[in-house]
Protein backbone atom coordinates (compact mmCIF):
# COMPACT_ATOMS: atom_id res chain seq x y z
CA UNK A 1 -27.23 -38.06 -77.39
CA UNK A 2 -28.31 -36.66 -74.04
CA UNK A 3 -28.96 -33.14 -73.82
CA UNK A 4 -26.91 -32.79 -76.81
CA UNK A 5 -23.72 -32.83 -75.13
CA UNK A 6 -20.63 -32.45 -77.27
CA UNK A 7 -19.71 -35.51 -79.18
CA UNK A 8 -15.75 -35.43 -77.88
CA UNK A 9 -17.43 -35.16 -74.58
CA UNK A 10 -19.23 -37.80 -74.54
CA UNK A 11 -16.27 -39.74 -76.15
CA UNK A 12 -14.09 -38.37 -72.99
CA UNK A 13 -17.14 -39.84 -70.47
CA UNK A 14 -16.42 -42.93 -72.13
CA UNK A 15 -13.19 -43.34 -71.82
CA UNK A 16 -13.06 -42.27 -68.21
CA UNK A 17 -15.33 -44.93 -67.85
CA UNK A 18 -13.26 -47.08 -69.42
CA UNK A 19 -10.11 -46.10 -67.03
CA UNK A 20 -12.19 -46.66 -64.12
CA UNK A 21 -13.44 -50.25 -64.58
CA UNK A 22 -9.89 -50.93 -65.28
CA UNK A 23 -8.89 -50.18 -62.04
CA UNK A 24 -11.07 -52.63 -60.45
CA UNK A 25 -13.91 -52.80 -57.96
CA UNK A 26 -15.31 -49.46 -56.25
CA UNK A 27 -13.02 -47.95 -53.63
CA UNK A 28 -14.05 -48.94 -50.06
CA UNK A 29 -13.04 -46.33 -48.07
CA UNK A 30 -12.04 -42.58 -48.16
CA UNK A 31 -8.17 -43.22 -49.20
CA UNK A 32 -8.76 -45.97 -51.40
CA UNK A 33 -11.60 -43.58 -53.28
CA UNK A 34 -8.68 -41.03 -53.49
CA UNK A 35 -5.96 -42.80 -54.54
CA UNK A 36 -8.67 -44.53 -57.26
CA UNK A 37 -8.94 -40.70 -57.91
CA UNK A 38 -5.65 -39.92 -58.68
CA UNK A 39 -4.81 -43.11 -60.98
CA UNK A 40 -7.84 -42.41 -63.34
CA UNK A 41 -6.56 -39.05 -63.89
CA UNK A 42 -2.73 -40.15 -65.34
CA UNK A 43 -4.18 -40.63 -68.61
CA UNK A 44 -5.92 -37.01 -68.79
CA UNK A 45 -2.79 -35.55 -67.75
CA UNK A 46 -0.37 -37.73 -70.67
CA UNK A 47 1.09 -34.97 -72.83
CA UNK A 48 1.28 -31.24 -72.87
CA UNK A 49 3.60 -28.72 -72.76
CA UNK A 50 6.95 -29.60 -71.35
CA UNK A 51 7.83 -26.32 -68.19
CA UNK A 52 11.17 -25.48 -67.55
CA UNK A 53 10.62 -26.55 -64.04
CA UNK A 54 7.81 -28.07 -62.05
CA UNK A 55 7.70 -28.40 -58.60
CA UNK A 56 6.50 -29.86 -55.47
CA UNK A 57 6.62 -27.57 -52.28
CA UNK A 58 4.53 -27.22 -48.64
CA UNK A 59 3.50 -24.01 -48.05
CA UNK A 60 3.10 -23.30 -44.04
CA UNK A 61 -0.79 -23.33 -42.91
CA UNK A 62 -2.50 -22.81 -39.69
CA UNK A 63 -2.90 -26.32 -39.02
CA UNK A 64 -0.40 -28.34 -41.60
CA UNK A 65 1.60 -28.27 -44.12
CA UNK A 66 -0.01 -27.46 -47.48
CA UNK A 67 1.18 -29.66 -49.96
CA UNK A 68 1.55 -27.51 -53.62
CA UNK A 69 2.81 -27.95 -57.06
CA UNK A 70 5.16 -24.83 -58.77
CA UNK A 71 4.73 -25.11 -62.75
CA UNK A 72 7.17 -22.39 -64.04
CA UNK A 73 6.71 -22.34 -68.09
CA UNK A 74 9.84 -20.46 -68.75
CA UNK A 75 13.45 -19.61 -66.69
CA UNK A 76 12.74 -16.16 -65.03
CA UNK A 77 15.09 -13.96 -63.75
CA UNK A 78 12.78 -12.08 -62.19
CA UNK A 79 9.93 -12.91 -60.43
CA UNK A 80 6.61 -13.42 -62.41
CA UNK A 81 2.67 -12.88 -61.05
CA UNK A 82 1.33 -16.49 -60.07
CA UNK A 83 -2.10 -17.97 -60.37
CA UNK A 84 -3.27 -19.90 -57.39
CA UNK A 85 -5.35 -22.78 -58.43
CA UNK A 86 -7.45 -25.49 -56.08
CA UNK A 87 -8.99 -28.46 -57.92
CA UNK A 88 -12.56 -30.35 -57.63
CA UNK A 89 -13.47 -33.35 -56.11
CA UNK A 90 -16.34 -32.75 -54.13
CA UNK A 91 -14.22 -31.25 -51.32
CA UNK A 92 -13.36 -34.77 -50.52
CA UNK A 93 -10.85 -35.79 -52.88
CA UNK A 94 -8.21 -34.65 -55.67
CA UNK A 95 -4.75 -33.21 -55.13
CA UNK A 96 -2.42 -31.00 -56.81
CA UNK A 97 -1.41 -32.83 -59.63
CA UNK A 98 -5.04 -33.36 -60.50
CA UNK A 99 -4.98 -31.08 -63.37
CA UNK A 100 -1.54 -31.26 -64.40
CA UNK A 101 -2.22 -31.14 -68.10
CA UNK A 102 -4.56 -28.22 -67.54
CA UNK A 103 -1.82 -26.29 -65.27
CA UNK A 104 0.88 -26.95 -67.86
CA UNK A 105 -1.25 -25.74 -70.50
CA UNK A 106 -2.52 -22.87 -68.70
CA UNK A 107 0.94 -22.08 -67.72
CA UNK A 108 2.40 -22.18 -71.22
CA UNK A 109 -0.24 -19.89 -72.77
CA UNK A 110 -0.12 -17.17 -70.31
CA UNK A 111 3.54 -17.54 -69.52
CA UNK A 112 3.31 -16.40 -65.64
CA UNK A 113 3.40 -18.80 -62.70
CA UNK A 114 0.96 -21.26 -61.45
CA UNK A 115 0.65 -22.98 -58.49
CA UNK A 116 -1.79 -25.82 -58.11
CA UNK A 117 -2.20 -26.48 -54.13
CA UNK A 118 -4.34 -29.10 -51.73
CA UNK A 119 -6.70 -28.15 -49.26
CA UNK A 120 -8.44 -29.16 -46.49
CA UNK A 121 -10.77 -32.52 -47.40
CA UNK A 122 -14.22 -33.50 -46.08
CA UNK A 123 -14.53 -35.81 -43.88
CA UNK A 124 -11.47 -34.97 -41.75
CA UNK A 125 -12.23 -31.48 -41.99
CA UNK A 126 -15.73 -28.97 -42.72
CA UNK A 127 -16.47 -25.51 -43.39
CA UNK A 128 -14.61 -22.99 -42.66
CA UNK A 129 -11.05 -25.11 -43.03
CA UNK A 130 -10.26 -25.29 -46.35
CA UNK A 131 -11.16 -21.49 -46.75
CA UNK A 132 -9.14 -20.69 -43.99
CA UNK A 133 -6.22 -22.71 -45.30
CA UNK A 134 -6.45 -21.34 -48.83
CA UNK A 135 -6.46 -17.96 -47.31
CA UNK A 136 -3.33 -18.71 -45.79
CA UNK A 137 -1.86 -19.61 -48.99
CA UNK A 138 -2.28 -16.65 -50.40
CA UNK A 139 -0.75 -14.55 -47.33
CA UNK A 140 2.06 -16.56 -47.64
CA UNK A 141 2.66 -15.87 -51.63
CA UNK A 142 2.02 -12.70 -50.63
CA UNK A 143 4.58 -11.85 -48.23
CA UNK A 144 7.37 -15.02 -49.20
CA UNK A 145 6.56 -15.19 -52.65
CA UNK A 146 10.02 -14.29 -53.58
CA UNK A 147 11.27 -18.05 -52.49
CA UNK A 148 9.04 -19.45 -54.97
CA UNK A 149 10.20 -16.97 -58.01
CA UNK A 150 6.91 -15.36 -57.71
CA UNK A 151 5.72 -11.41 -57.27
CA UNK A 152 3.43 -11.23 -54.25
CA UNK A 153 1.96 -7.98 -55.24
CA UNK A 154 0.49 -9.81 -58.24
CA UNK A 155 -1.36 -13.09 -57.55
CA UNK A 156 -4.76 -14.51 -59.40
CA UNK A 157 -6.70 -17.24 -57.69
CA UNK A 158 -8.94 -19.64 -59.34
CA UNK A 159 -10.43 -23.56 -59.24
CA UNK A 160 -12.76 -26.28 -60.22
CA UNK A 161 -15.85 -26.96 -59.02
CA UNK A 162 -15.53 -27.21 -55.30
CA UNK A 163 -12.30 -26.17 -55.84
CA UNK A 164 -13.68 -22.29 -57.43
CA UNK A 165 -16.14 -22.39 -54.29
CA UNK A 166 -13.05 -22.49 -51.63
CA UNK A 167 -10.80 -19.90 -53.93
CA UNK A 168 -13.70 -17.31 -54.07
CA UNK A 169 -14.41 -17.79 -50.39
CA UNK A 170 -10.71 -17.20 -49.27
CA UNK A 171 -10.85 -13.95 -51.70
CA UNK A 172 -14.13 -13.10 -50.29
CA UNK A 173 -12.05 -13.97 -46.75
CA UNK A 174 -9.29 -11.95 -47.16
CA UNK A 175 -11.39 -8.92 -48.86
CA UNK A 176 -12.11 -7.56 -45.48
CA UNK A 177 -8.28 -7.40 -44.87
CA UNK A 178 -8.21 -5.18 -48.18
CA UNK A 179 -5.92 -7.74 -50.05
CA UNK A 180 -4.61 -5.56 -52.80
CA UNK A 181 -2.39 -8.49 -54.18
CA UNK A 182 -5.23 -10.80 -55.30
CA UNK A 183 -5.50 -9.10 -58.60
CA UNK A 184 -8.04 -11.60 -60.28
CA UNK A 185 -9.95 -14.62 -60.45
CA UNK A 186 -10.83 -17.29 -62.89
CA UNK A 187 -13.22 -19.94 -61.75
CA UNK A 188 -14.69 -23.17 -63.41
CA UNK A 189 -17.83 -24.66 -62.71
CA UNK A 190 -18.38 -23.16 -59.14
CA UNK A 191 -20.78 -23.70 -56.63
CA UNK A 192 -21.69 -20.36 -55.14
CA UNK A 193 -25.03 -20.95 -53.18
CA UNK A 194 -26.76 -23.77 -51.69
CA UNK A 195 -30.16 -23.79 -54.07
CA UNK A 196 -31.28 -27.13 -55.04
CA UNK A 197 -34.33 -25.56 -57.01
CA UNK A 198 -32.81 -23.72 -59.93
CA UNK A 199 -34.29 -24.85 -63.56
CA UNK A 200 -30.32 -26.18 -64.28
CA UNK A 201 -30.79 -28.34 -61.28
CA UNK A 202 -34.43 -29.27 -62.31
CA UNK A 203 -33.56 -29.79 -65.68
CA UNK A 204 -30.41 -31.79 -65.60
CA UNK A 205 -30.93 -33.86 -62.80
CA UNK A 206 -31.51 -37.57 -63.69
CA UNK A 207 -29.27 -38.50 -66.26
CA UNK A 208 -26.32 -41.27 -65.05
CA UNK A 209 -24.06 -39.44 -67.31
CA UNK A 210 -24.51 -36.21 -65.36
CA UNK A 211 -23.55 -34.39 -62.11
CA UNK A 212 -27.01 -35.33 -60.27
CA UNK A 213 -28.76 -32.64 -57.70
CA UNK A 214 -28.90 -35.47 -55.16
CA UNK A 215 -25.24 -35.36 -55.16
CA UNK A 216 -24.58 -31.78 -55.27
CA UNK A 217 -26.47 -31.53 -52.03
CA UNK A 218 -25.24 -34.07 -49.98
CA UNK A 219 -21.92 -32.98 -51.11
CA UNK A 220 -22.85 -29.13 -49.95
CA UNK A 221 -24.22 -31.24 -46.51
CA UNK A 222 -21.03 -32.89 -45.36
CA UNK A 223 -18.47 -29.75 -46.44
CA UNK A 224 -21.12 -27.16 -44.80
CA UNK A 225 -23.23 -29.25 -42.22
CA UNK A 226 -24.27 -26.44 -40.04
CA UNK A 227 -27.16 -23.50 -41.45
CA UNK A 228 -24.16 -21.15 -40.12
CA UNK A 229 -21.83 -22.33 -42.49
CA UNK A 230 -24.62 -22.54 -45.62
CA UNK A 231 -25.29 -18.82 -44.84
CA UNK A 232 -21.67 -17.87 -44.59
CA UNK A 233 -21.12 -15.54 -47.54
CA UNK A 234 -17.22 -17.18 -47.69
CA UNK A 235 -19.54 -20.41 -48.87
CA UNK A 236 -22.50 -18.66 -50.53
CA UNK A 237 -20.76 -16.34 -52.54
CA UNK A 238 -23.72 -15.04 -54.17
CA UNK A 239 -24.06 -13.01 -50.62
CA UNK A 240 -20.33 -11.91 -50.22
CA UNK A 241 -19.43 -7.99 -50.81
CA UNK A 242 -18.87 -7.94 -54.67
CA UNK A 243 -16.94 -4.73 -54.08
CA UNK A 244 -14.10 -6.53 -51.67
CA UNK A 245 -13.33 -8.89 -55.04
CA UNK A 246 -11.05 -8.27 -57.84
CA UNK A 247 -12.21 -8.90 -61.33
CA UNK A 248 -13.79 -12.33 -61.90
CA UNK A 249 -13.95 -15.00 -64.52
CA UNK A 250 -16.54 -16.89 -64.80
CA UNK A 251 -16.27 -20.54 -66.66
CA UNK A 252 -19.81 -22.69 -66.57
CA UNK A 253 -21.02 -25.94 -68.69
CA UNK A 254 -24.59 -25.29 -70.39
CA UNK A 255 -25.45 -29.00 -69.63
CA UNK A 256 -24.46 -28.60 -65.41
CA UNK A 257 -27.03 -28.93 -62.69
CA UNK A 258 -24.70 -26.15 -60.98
CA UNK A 259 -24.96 -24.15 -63.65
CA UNK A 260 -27.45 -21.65 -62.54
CA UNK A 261 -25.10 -20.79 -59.70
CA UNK A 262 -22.74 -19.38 -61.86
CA UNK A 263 -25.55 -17.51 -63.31
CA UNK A 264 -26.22 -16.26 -60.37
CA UNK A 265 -23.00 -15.09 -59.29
CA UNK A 266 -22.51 -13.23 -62.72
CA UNK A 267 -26.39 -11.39 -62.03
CA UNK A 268 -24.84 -10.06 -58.96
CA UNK A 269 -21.89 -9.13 -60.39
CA UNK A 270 -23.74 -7.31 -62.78
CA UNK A 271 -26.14 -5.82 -60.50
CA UNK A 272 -23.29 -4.34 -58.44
CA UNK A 273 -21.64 -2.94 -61.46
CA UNK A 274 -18.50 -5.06 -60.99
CA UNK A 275 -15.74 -6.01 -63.57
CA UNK A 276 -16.39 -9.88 -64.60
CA UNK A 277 -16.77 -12.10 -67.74
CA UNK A 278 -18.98 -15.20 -67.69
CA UNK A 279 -18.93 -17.72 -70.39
CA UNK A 280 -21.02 -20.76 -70.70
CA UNK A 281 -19.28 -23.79 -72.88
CA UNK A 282 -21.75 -24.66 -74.83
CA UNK A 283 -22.26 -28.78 -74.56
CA UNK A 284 -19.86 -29.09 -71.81
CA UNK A 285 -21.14 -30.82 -68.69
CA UNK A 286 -19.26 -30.30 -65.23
CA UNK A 287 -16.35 -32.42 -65.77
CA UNK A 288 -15.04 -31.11 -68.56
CA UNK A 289 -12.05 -28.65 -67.93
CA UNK A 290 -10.37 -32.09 -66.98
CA UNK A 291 -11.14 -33.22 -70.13
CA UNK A 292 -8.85 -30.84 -72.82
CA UNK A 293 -6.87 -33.81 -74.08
CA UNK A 294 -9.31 -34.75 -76.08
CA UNK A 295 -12.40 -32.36 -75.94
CA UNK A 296 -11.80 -29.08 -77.35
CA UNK A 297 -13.68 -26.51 -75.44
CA UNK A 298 -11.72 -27.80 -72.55
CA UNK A 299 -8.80 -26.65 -74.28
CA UNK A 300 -10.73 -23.51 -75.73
CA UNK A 301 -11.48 -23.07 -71.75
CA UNK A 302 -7.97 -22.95 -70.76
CA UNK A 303 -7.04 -20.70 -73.37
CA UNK A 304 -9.69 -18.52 -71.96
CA UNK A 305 -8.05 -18.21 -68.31
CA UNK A 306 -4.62 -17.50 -69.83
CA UNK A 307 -6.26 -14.85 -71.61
CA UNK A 308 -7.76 -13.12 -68.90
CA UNK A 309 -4.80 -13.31 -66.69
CA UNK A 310 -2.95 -11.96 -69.38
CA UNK A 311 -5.23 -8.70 -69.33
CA UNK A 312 -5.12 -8.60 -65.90
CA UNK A 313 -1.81 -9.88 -64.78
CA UNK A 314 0.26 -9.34 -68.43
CA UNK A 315 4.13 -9.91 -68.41
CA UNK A 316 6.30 -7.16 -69.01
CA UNK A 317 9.73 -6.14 -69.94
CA UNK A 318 12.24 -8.17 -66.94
CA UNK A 319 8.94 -9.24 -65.87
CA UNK A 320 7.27 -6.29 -64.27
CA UNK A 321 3.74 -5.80 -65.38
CA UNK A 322 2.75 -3.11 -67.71
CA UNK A 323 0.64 -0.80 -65.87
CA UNK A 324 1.28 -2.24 -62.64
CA UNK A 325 -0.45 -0.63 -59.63
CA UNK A 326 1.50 0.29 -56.61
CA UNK A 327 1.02 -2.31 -53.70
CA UNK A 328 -1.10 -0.51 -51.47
CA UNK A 329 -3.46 0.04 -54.32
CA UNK A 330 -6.03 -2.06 -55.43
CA UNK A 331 -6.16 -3.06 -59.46
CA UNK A 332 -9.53 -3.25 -60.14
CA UNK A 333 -11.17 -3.47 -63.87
């Protein structure tokens, strides 16, 4: 087995493969690759917990409409802190119900609100769109989060893979504005920096059933073409102002070529003496959050995001979260 990854996850590789080749030849084009996308992922997403309402909304923008998905686990009366999360895809495709299973179940064991939203996709559009167009979701929640049942003054922000890259840079975006709602984050697989020549990278590059550093890079390349944009600490957030962020969790695979950038992100975290908690899943490889169907640390993964929102963001009588800081006043810790 290579690199001793996790027997369920290499049974989940499998069957992806499986769901792939049943959908025919390769995708020839941008839309056909996405909507290829979204059909192998039904089967991940079978099963669950059932919400008592899920939703599909737009959310204004600054240069469309931002299609989102509401996933409310229980019948509020009041309304309930959200979690904001973006999914992977290379920056090029995925959508909001890419992770359905994962938001459900993420929903359910926390118990607050989540909202899984789109942003802007490579090729139509590069750095700094998709940051700019997260940010503006979470201005909106922030000041018309009422009209989606949520609380405003109490929003977490999070994603997967280039998905955690865009959420940290609209946090590290909206920082500078000293945006005392964003409360926390919880990010999977990230990429935070633009080095091709860390040991995961060395290591892990090569194998067909891995994420290869080939990939990674021309990936970085097409969402970040310019050395501007690669230098922008709002892409390389192992530059950005630690101090601007909220508290951070940090979710990488041991067997990930992007690995080491979540170690990286976690040393400066540490250096600047700011809250965060980084786990590695041990036998997980990048795609696995997708995975918790069947593999179990995806699951145990999921688990560990409701948990720290619940620390950070915990549900209180009619509610109002214990401890809850006034708005003007950051929560940090």
């Amino acid at each position: 087995m290579p690199h001793s990854l996790d027997p369920q996850l290499v049974a989940a590789y499998r069957r992806a493969d499986e769901l792939q080749a049943a959908l025919g030849p390769a995708p020839k084009g941008i839309e056909e690759a996405r909507r290829r996308a979204a059909e192998a992922r039904r089967w991940w997403n079978e099963g669950g917990p059932a919400m008592a309402a899920v939703d599909e909304c737009e959310i204004p923008g600054p240069f469309r409409a931002i299609p989102a998905v509401v996933y409310r686990p229980v019948a509020a009366r009041t309304p309930q802190p959200v979690y904001v999360y973006l999914h992977g895809g290379g920056f090029r495709i995925g959508n909001p119900h890419s992770n359905d299973r994962q938001m459900r179940e993420l929903a359910a064991a926390w118990g607050g609100v989540v909202v899984s939203a789109d942003y802007a996709h490579v090729p139509e559009y590069v750095f700094p769109r998709a940051v700019e167009e997260c940010a503006a979701i979470y201005r909106y929640l922030a000041e018309h989060g009422a009209s989606l049942g949520v609380d405003g003054r109490r929003i977490a922000f999070g994603g997967s893979s280039a998905g955690a890259s865009v959420a940290l840079g609209a946090a590290t975006h909206l920082g500078k504005e000293g945006a005392a709602y964003l409360r926390a984050g919880a990010l999977v697989v990230g990429v935070y920096d633009d080095d091709g020549e860390t040991g995961s990278m060395r290591e892990y590059s090569g194998d067909p059933m891995l994420l290869s550093r080939d990939s990674v890079m021309a990936t970085l390349a097409a969402y970040a073409p310019e050395p501007w944009m690669r230098a922008d600490p709002r892409m390389r957030s192992v530059d950005a102002d630690m101090s601007l962020l909220p508290p951070l969790f940090l979710a990488s695979a041991e067997i990930d070529v992007l690995r080491d950038s979540s170690r990286a992100l976690a040393a400066k975290l540490e250096a600047a003496g700011h809250p965060y908690r980084y786990k590695e899943y041990a036998g997980m490889a990048h795609l696995f959050f997708g995975f918790s169907r069947t593999v179990e640390r995806a699951a145990e993964c999921v688990g560990d995001i409701a948990a720290f929102l619940s620390e950070h963001l915990p549900l209180g009588p009619a509610g109002k979260a214990e401890g809850e800081a006034p708005p003007d006043s950051p929560s940090r810790g």
